[in-house]
Protein backbone atom coordinates (compact mmCIF):
# COMPACT_ATOMS: atom_id res chain seq x y z
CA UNK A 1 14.52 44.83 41.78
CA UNK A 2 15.42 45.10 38.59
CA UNK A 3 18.87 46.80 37.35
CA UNK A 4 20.57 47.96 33.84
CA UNK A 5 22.27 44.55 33.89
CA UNK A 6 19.16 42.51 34.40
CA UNK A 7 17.03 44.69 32.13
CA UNK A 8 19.82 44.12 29.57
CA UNK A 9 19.75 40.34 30.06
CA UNK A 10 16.09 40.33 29.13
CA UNK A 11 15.47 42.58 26.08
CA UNK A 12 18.66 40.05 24.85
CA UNK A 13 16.62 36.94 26.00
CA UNK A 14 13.45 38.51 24.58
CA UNK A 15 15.70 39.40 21.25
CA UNK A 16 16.13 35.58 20.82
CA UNK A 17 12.86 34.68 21.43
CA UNK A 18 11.73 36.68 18.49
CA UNK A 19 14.76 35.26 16.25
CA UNK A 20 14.08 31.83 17.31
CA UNK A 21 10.63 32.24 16.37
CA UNK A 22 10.53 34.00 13.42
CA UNK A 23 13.21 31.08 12.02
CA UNK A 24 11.52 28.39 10.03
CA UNK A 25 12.61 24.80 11.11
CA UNK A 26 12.51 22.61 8.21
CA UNK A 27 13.03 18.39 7.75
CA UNK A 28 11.00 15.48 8.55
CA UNK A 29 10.68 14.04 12.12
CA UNK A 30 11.62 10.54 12.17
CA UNK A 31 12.05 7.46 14.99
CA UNK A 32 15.64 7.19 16.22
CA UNK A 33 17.41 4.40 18.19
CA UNK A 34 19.73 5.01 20.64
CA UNK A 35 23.35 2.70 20.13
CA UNK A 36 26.18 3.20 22.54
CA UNK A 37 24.97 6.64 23.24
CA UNK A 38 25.07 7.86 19.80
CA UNK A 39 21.35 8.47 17.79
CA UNK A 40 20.56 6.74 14.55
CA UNK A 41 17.98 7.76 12.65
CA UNK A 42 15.41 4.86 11.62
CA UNK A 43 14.04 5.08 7.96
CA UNK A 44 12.01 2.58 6.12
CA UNK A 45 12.61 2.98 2.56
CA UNK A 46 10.08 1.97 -0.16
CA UNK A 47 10.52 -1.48 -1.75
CA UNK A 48 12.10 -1.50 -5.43
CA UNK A 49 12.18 -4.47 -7.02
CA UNK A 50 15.17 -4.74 -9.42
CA UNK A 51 14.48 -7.26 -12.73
CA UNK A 52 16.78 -8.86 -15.01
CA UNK A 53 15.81 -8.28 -18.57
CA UNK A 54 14.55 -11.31 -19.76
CA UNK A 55 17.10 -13.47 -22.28
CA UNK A 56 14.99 -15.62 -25.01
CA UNK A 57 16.67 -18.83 -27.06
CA UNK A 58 14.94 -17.80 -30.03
CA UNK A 59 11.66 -15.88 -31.21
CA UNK A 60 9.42 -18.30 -30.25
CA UNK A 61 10.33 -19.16 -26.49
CA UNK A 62 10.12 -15.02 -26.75
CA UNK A 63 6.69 -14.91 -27.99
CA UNK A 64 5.32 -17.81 -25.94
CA UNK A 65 6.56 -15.59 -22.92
CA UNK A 66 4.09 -12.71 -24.52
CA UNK A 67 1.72 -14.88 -24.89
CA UNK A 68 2.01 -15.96 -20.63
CA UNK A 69 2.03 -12.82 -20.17
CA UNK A 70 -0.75 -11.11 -21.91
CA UNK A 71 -2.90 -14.22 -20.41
CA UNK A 72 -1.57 -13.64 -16.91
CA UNK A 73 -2.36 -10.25 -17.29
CA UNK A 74 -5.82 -11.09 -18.07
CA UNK A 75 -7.03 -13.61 -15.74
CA UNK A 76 -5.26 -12.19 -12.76
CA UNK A 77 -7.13 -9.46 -11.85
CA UNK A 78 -10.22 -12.28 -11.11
CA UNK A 79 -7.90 -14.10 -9.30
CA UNK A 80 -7.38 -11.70 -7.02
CA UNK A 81 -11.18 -10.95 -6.96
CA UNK A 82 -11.76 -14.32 -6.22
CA UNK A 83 -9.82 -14.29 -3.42
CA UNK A 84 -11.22 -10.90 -1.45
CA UNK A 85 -14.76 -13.29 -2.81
CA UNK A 86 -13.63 -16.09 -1.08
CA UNK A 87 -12.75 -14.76 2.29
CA UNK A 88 -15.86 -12.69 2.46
CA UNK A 89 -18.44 -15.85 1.36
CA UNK A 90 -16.34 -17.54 3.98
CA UNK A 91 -16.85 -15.60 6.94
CA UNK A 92 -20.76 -15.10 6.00
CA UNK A 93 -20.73 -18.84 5.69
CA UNK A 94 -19.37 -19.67 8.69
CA UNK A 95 -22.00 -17.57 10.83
CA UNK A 96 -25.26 -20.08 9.29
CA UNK A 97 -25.43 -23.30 11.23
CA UNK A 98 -28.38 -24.52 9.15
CA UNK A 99 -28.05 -26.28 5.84
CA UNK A 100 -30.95 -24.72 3.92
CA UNK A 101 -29.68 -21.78 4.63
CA UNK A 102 -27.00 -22.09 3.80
CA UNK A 103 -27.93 -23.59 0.40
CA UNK A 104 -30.49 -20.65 -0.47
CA UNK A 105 -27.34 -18.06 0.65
CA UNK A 106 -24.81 -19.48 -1.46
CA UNK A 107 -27.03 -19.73 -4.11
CA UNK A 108 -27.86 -16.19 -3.93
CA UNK A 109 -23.88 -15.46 -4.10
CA UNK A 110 -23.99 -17.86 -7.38
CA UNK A 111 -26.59 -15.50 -9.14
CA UNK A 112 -25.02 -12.66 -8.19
CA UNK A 113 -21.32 -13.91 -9.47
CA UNK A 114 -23.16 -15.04 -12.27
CA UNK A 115 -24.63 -11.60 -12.55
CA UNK A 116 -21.74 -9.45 -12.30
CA UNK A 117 -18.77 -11.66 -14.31
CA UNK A 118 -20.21 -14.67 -16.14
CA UNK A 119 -19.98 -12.64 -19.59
CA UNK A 120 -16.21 -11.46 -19.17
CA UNK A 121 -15.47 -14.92 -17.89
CA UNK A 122 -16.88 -16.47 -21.58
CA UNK A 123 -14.44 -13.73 -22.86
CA UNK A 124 -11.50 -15.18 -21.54
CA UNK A 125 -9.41 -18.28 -23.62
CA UNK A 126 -9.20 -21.48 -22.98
CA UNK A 127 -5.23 -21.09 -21.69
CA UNK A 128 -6.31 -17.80 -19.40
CA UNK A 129 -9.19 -20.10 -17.94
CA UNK A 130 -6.64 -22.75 -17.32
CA UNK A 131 -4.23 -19.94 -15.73
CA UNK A 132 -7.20 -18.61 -13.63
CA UNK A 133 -7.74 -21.79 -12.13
CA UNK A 134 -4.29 -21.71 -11.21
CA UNK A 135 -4.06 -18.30 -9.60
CA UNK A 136 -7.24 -18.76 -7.76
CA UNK A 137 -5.46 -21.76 -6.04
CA UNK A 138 -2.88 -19.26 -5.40
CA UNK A 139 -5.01 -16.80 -3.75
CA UNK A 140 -7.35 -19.09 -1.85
CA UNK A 141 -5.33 -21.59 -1.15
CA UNK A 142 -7.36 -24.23 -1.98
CA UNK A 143 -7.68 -26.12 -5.10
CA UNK A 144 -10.74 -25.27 -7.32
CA UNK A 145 -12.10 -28.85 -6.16
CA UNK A 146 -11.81 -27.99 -3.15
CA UNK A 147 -13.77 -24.72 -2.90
CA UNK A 148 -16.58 -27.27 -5.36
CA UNK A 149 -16.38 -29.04 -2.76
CA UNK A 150 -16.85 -26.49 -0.08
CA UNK A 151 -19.77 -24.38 -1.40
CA UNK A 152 -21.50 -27.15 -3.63
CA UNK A 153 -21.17 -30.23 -2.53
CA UNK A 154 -19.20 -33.38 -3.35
CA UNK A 155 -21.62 -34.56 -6.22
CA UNK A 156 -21.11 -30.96 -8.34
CA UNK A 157 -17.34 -31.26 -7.29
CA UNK A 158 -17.47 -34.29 -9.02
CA UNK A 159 -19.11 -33.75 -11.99
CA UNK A 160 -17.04 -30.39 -12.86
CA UNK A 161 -13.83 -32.93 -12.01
CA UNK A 162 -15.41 -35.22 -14.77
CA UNK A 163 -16.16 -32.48 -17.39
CA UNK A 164 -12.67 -30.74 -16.96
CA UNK A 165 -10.69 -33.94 -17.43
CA UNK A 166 -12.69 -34.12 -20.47
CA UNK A 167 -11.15 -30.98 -22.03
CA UNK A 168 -7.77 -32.17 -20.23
CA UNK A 169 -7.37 -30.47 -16.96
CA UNK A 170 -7.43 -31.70 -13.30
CA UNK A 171 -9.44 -29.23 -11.01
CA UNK A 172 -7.30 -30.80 -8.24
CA UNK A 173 -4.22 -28.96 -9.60
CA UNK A 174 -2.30 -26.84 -6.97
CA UNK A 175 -0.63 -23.79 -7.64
CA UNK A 176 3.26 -24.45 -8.05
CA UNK A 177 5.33 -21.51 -7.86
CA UNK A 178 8.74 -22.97 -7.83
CA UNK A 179 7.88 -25.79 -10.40
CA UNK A 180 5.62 -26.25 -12.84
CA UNK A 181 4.12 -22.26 -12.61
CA UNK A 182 7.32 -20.60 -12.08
CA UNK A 183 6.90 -18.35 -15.11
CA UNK A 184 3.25 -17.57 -13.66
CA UNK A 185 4.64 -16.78 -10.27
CA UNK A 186 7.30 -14.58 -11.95
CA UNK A 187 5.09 -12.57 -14.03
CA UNK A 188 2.45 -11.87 -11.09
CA UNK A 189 5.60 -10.65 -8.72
CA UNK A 190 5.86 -7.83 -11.81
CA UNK A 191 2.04 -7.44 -11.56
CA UNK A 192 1.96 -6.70 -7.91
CA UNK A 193 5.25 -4.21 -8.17
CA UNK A 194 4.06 -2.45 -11.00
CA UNK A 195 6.49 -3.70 -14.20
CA UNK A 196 3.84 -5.02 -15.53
């Protein structure tokens, strides 16, 4: 049965309700870890990367940076196309068992790299060739003979070997990023987080 006090209790309850409601929650839900019975948020903040401003001896160790840089700047980008390339040829590779099939594939992939980049690949210097090399180590993970080696056989590996160390260059080369291609390493980290 219901009575003045009851009756009371529920318009009150309903009263809330409506308040409750009719209130707009605002914030962000986010994961929480419980420690010693207390609850700390969890947040993942984004990644800034923080650079020194570079400090030059003189003009020209300033403008030899430029230089590294405007050629990093260009070859990188088919670097990094070279490696998404790589991993893809790779995995279609690996699925042939037979050799002429192989062959006629990967020279199918030839003509169409040929296709697609051989004219902005003439474009490029012969320091941002030499730089490509390098960075295509770094995203492959192999040495430029190596992948040659790979995909064309010993013989072409060999003769591209020969030519390069013509024009002075060793396609056996690895990528060095706390050596020799520091600076290289340096200017792709401000690549990849935007600086550059």
């Amino acid at each position: 049965m219901l009575n003045f006090k009851n009756l009371t209790a529920l318009i009150l309850l309903w009263i809330i309700c409506i308040q409750i409601n009719s209130q707009e929650i605002t914030g962000t839900v986010t994961r929480a870890r419980v420690i010693d019975g207390d609850t700390v948020p969890v947040i993942t903040l984004p990644e800034h990367v923080v650079v020194a401003p570079m400090v030059f001896k003189n003009r020209f160790e300033e403008r030899r940076y430029n230089r590294l840089v405007r050629n990093v700047k260009a070859a990188y980008p088919y670097a990094k196309l070279a490696g998404i390339k790589y991993r893809e040829y790779s995995r279609r590779l690996e699925e042939i068992e037979s050799k002429a099939e192989r062959r006629l594939i990967i020279s199918q992939l030839e003509d169409e790299l040929r296709d697609q980049f051989e004219d902005d690949l003439r474009k490029l210097t012969f320091s941002q060739g030499l730089i490509l090399l390098k960075l295509i180590d770094r995203e492959t993970q192999h040495t430029s003979y190596v992948l040659l080696k790979d995909f064309k056989g010993v013989f072409q590996a060999f003769f591209w070997q020969s030519l390069g160390r013509i024009f002075g260059y060793d396609l056996r080369t690895e990528y060095d990023p706390h050596g020799e291609d520091k600076m290289i390493e340096h200017i792709v980290m401000l690549i990849e987080a935007g600086v550059l």
